[in-house]
C-alpha atoms as a PDB file:
ATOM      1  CA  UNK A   1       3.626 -73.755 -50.733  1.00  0.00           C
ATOM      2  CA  UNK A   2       5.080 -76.657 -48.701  1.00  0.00           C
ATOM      3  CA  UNK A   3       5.012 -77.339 -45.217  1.00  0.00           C
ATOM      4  CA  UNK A   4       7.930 -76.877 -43.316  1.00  0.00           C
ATOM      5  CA  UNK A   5       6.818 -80.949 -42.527  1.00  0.00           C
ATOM      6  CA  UNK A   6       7.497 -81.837 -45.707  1.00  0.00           C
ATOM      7  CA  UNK A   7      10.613 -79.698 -46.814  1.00  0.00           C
ATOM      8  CA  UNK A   8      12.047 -81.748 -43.779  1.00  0.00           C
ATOM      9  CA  UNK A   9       9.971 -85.263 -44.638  1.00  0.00           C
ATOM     10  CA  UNK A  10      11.928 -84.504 -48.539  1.00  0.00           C
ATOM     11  CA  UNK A  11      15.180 -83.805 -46.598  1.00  0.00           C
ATOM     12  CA  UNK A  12      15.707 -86.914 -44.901  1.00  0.00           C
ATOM     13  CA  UNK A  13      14.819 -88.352 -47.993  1.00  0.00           C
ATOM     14  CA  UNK A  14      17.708 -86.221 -49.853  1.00  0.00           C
ATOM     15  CA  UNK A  15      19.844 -87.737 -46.638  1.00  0.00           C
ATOM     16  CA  UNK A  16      19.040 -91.374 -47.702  1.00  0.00           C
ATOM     17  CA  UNK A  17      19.738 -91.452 -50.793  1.00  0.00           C
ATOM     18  CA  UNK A  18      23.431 -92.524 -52.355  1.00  0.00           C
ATOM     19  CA  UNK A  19      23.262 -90.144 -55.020  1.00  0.00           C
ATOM     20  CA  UNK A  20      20.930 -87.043 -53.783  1.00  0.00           C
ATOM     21  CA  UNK A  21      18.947 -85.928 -56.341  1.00  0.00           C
ATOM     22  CA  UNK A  22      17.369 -82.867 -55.618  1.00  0.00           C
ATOM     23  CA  UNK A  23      15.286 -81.818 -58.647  1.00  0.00           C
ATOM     24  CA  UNK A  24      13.587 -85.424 -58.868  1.00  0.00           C
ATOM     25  CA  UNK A  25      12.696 -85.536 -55.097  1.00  0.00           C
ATOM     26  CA  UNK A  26      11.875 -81.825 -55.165  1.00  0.00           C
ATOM     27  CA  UNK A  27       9.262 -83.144 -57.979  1.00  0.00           C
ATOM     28  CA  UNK A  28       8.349 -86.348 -56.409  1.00  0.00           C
ATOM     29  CA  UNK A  29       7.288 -84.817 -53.017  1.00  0.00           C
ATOM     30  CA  UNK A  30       5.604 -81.252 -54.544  1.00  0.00           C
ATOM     31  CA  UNK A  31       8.571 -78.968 -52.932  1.00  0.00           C
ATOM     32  CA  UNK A  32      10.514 -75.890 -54.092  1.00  0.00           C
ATOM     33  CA  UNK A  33      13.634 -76.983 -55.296  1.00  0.00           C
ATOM     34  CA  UNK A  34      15.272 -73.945 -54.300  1.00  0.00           C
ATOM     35  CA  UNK A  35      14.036 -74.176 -51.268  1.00  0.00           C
ATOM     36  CA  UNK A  36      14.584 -78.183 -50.434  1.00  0.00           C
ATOM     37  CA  UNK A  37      18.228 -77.719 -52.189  1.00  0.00           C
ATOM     38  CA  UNK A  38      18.715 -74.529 -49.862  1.00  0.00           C
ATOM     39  CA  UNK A  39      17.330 -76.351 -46.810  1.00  0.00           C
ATOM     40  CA  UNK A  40      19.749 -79.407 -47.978  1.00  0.00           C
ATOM     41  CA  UNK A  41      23.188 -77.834 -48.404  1.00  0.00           C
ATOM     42  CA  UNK A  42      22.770 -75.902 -44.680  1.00  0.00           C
ATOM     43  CA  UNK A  43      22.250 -72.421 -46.429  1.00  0.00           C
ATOM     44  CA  UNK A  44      18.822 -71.735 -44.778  1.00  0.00           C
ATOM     45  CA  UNK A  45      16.676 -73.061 -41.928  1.00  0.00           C
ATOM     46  CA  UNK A  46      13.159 -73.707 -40.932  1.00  0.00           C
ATOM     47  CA  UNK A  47      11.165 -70.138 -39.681  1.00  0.00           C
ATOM     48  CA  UNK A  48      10.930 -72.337 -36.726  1.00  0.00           C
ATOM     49  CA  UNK A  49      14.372 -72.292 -36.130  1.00  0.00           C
ATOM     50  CA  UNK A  50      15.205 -69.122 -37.379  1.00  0.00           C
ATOM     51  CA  UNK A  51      13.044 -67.588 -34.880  1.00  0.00           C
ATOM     52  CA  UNK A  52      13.217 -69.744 -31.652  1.00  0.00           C
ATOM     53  CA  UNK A  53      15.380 -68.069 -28.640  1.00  0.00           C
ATOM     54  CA  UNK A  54      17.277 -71.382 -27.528  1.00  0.00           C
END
């Protein structure tokens, strides 16, 4: 399972990119790719942020 460090670390990289390609970064940096293309479109956060009080 991937750290929450690296679902973000593979999101920016998502961010940077002209042409996002999910499945190939998802690959290329050992995440989910539900979970990174999830994370990516907004549809879920980190447990972090699901759970803080702020």
């Amino acid at each position: 399972m991937a750290t929450n460090g690296q679902i973000e670390r593979a999101v920016a990289h998502l961010k940077a990119q002209k042409d996002p390609n999910i499945s190939a970064t998802a690959r290329e940096l050992g995440v989910e790719r539900r979970t990174l293309s999830n994370r990516f479109r907004g549809k879920t956060v980190s447990h972090e942020e699901a759970t803080s009080s702020a």
